[in-house]
Protein backbone atom coordinates (compact mmCIF):
# COMPACT_ATOMS: atom_id res chain seq x y z
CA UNK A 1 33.78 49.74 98.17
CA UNK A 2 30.88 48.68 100.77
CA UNK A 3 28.39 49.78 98.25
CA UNK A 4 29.95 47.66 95.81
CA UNK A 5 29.71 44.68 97.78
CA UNK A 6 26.18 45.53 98.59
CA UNK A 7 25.59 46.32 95.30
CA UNK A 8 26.69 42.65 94.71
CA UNK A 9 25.47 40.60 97.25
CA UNK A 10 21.88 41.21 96.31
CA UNK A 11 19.63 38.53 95.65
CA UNK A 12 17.45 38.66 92.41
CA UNK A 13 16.10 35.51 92.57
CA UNK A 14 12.85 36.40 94.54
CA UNK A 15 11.96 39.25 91.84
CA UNK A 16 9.33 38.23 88.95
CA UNK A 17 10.46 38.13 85.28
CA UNK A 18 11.50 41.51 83.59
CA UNK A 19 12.08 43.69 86.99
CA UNK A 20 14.76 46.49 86.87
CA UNK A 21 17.03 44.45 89.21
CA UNK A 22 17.69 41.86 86.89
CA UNK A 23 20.43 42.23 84.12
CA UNK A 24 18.60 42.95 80.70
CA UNK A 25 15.25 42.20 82.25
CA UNK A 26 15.22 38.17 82.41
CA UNK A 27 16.44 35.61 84.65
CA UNK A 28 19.51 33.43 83.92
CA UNK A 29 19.16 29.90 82.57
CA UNK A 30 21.25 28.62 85.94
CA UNK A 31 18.82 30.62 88.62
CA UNK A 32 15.86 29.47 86.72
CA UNK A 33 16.85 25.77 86.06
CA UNK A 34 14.69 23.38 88.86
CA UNK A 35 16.90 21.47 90.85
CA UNK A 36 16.82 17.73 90.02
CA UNK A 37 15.67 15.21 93.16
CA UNK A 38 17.34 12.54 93.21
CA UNK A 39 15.72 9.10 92.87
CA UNK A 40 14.12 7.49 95.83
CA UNK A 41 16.05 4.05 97.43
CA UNK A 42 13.62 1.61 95.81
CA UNK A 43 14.02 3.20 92.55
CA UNK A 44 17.81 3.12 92.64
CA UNK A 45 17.49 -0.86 93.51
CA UNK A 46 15.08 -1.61 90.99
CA UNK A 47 17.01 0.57 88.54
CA UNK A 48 20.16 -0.99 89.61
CA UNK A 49 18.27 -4.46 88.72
CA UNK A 50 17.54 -3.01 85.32
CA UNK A 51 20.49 -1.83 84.44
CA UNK A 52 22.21 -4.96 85.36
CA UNK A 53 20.09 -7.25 83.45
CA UNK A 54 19.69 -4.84 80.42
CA UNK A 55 23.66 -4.80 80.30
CA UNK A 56 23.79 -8.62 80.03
CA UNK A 57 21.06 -8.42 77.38
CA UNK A 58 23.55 -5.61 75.31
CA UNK A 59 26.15 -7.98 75.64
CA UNK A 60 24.68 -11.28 74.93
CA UNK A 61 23.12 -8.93 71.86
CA UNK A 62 26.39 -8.03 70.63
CA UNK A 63 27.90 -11.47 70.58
CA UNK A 64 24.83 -12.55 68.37
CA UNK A 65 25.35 -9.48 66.10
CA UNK A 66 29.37 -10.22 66.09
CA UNK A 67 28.25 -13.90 64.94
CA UNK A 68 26.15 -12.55 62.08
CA UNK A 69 28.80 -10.27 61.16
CA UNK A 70 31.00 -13.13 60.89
CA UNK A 71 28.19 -14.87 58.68
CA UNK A 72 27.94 -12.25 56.02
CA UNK A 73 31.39 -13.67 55.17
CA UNK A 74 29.52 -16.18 52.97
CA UNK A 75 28.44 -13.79 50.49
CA UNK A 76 31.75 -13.51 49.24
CA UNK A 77 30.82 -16.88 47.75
CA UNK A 78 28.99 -15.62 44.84
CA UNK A 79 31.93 -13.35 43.60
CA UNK A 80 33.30 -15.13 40.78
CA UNK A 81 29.63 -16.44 40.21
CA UNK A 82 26.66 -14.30 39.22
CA UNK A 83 28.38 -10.94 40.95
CA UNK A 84 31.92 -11.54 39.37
CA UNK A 85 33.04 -7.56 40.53
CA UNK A 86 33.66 -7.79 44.24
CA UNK A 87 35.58 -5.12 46.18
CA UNK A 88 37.85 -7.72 48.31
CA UNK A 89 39.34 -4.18 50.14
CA UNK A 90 36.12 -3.49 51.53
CA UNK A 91 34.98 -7.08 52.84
CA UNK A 92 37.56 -6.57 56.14
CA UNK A 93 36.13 -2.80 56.96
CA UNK A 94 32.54 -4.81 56.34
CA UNK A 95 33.68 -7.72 58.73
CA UNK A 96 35.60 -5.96 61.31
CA UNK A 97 32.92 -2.95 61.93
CA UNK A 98 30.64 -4.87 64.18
CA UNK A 99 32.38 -6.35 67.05
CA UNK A 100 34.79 -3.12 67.55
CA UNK A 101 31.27 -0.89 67.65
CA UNK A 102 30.13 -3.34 69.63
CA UNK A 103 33.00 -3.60 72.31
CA UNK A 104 33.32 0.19 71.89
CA UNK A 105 29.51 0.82 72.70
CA UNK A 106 29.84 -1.76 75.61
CA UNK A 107 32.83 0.26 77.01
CA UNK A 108 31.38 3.53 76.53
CA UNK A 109 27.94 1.59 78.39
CA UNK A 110 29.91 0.58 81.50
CA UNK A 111 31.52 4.08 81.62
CA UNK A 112 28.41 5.88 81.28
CA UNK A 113 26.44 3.95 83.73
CA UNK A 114 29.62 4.16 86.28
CA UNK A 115 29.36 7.83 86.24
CA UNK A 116 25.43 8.53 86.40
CA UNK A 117 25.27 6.23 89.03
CA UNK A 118 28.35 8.19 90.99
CA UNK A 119 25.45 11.28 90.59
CA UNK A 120 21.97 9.09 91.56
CA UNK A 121 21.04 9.66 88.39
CA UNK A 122 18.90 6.51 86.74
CA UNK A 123 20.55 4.57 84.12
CA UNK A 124 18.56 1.67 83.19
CA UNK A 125 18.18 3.60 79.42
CA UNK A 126 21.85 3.49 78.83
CA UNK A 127 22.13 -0.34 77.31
CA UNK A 128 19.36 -0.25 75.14
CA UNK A 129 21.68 3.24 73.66
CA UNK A 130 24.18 0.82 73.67
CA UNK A 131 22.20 -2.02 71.72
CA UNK A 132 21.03 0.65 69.26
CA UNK A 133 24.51 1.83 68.31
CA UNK A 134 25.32 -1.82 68.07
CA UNK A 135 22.19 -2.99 66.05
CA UNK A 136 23.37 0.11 63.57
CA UNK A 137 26.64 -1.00 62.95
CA UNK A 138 25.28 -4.19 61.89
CA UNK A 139 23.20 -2.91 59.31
CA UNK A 140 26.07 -0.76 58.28
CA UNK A 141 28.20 -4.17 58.01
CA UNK A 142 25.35 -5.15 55.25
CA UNK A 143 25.32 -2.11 53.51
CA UNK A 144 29.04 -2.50 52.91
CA UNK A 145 28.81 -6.22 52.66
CA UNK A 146 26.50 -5.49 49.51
CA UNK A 147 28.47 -2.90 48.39
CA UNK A 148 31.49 -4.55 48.49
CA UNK A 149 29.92 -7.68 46.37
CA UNK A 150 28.32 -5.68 43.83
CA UNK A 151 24.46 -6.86 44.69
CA UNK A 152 21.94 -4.49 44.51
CA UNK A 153 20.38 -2.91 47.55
CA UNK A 154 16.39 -3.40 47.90
């Protein structure tokens, strides 16, 4: 039993790559992964700063989107014009995709910051993920905005 534990208490982290200590000749991914240092104090703040500001831009962002969203309402217009087939079933999905991606992304922005910031981890890259996600939903509100009013896509 004490050979066992001895057996098991050794250390292989201190042997190069391939010894006969180590289990099928190569280190593990967990005793070869670096430790991550955490940020210093005045990168927190001005990440902190960043983060803030870039938040407020992702949400001022999304109300703009939302408002073109609600603007792609006019091409319904044209249906019994020029583009007299128009998929009325669709023109909700179309309107209604862009401000719940948005307010999803924004949640899922606040959420995600809240809990890299709980680790010191910097999260000044998290809004503009959230702008992206929001920016695509837009474009997939005018991809089913055409589709749904029978214009061609160029």
């Amino acid at each position: 039993m004490d050979e066992l534990r001895r057996l098991n208490s050794y250390d292989y982290t201190d042997e190069p790559l391939g010894t006969p200590g180590e289990p099928f000749g190569r280190k593990t991914a967990k005793r070869e992964k670096k430790a991550r240092s955490a940020p210093t104090p005045q990168a927190q703040k001005l990440d902190a700063w960043a983060t803030t500001l870039l938040t407020l831009a992702q949400l001022v962002f999304a109300g703009f989107l939302t408002f073109g969203a609600m603007l792609l309402g006019f091409a319904y217009d044209a249906c019994s014009g020029q583009y007299p087939k128009c998929n009325y079933a669709l023109a909700p999905i179309a309107f209604y995709v862009v401000p719940a991606v948005c307010a999803l992304a924004f949640a899922f922005t606040i959420a995600r910051i809240l809990i890299l910031r709980s680790r010191s981890r910097l999260t000044w890259w998290i809004p503009l993920m959230g702008a992206g996600i929001s920016l695509a939903s837009f474009g997939l509100s005018i991809l089913l905005t055409m589709l749904a009013t029978g214009r061609p896509i160029s």
